[in-house]
Protein backbone atom coordinates (compact mmCIF):
# COMPACT_ATOMS: atom_id res chain seq x y z
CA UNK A 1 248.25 56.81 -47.98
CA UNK A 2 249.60 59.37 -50.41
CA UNK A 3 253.74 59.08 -51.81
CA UNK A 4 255.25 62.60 -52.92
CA UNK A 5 253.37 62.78 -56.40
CA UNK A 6 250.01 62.80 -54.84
CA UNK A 7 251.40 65.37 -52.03
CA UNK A 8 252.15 67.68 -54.83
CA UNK A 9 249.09 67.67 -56.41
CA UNK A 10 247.02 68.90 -53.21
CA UNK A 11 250.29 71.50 -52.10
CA UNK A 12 251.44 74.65 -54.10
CA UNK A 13 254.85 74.11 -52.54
CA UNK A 14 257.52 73.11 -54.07
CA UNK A 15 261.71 72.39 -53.34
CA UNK A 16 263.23 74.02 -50.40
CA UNK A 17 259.92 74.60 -48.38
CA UNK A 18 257.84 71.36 -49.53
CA UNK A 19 258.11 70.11 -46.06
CA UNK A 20 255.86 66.67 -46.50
CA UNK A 21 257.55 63.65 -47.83
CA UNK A 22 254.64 61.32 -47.62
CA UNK A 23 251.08 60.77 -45.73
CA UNK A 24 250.52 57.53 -43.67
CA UNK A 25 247.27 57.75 -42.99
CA UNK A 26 243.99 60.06 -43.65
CA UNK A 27 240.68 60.43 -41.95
CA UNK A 28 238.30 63.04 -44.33
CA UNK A 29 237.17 65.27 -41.65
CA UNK A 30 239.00 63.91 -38.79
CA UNK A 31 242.78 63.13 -39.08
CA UNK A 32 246.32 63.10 -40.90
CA UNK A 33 249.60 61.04 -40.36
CA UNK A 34 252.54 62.19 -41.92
CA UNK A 35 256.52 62.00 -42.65
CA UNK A 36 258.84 64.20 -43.03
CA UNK A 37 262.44 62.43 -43.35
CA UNK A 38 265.40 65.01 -41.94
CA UNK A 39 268.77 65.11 -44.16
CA UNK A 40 271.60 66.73 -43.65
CA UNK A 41 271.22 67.94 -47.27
CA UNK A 42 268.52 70.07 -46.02
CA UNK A 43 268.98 74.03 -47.07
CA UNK A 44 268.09 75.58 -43.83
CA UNK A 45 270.90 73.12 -41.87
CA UNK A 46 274.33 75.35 -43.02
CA UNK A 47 272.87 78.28 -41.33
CA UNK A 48 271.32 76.48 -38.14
CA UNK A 49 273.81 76.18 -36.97
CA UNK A 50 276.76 74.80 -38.15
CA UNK A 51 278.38 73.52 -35.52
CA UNK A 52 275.08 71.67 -34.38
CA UNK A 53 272.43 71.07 -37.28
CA UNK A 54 268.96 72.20 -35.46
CA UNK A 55 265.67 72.54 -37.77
CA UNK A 56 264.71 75.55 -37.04
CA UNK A 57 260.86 75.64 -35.10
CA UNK A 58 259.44 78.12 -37.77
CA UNK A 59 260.01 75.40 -40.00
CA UNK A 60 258.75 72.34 -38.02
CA UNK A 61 255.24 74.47 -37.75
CA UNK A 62 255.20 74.89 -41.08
CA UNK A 63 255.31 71.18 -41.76
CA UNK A 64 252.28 70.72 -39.10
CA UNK A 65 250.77 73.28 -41.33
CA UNK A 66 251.16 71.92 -44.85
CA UNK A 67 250.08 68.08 -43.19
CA UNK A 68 246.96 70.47 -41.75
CA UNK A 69 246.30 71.38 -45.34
CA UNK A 70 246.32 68.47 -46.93
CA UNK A 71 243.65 67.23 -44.39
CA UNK A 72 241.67 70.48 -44.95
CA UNK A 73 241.69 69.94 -48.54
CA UNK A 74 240.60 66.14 -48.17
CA UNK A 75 237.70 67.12 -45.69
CA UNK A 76 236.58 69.58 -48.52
CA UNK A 77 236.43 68.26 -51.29
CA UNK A 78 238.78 65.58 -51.54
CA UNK A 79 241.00 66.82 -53.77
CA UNK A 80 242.68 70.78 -53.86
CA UNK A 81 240.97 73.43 -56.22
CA UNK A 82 243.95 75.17 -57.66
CA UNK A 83 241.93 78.42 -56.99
CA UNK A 84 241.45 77.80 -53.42
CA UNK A 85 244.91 77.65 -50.89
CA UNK A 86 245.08 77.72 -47.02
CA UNK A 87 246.83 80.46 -44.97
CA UNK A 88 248.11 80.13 -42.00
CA UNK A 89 245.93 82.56 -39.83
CA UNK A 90 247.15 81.85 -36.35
CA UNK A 91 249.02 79.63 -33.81
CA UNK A 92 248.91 79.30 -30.33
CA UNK A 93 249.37 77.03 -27.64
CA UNK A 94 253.02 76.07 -29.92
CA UNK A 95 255.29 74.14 -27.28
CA UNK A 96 258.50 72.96 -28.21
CA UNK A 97 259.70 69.98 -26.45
CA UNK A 98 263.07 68.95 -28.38
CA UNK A 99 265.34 69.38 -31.15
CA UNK A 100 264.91 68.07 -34.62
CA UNK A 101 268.31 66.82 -36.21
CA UNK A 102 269.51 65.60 -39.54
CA UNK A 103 268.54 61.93 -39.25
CA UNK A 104 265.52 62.46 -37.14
CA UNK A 105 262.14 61.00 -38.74
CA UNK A 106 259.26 63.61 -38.07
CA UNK A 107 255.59 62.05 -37.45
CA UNK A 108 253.16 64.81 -37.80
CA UNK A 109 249.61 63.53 -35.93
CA UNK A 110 247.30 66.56 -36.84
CA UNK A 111 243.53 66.92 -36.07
CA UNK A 112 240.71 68.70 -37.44
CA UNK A 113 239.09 70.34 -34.60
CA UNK A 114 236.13 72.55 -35.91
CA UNK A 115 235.96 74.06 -39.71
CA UNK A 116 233.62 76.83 -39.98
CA UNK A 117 232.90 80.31 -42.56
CA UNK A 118 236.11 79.20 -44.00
CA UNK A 119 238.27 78.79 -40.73
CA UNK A 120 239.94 76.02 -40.08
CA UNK A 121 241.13 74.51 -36.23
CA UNK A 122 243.65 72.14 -35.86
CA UNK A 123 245.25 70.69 -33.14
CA UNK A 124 248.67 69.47 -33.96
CA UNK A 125 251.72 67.37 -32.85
CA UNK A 126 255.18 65.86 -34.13
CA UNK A 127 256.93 63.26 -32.57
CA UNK A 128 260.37 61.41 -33.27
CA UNK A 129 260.81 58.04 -31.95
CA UNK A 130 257.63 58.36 -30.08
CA UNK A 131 258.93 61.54 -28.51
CA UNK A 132 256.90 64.63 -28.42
CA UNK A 133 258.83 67.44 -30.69
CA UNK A 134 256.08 70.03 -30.88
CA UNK A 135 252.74 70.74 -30.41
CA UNK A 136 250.37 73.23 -31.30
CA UNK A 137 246.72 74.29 -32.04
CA UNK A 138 247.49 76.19 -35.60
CA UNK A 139 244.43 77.93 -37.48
CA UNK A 140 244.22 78.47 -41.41
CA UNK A 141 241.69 80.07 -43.11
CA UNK A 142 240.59 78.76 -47.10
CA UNK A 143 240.96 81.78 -49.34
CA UNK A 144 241.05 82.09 -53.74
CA UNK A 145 245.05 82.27 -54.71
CA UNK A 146 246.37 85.75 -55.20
C-alpha cells in the first residue's frame, strides 16, 4: 500500500495531472490496485461539460497509465530512478463502458503482461462500484528524462 507521499516519489507528476491518489495493493512483476477519488473541484470538470461534469477518457487512460508506471517502476527496481521515466508508447484495445462523474471512486486493476528491451505491456481496467469504466491494453516504453 502506498498514501500520496510515496506516489510522488515514484511519479514526476504533479497538481492538475497527478491522477493517483493512493495504491491498494502491489504485486512486483505482476499487479497494481489503485484510487483515484473524483471531485467536483477537479480542473478539467468546468470545461467537460458544464452542464454535466464528465472526466474526460484521455484523462481516465492516463490514470491507467501513471498506476501502470508505478507497477513498472516496482517490477524494476523497486523504487523510480529519477533518470529513468515511462512514456506512453501505445494503446489499443481502449473500450469505454461508462461515464466517470464528480463523486465517482475510480479502481484502476492494471497488469503487467510481458516487459521486454525496455517495452512494457499492460493490460488495464477501471471500475466504479464494481462497474467496468474502461479497459485497455496500454504500452510504455522506459527511456532517460529529457
Amino acid at each position: 500500500m502506498m498514501d500520496i507521499h510515496d506516489i510522488l516519489k515514484r511519479l514526476p507528476h504533479r497538481y492538475p495531472i497527478l491522477l493517483v491518489d493512493r495504491v491498494l495493493e502491489l504485486e512486483s512483476g505482476k499487479h497494481i490496485k489503485a484510487l483515484k477519488n473524483v471531485t467536483i473541484n477537479e480542473h478539467f470538470f468546468s470545461g467537460h461539460f458544464p452542464q454535466r461534469p464528465v472526466m474526460p477518457g484521455v484523462l481516465m487512460l492516463e490514470a491507467l497509465a501513471q498506476a501502470a508506471a508505478i507497477l513498472g517502476y516496482e517490477s524494476l527496481s523497486g523504487s523510480s530512478d529519477a533518470n529513468m521515466l515511462f512514456y506512453f508508447a501505445g494503446i489499443d484495445n481502449a473500450r469505454f463502458k461508462r461515464p466517470v462523474e464528480p463523486g465517482d471512486q475510480m479502481i484502476m486493476n492494471v497488469t503487467l503482461d510481458r516487459m521486454r528491451a525496455g517495452i512494457v505491456k499492460f493490460k488495464a481496467r477501471t471500475t466504479v462500484d464494481d462497474d467496468l469504466v474502461v479497459e485497455a491494453d496500454l504500452l510504455c516504453t522506459m527511456r532517460a528524462a529529457i
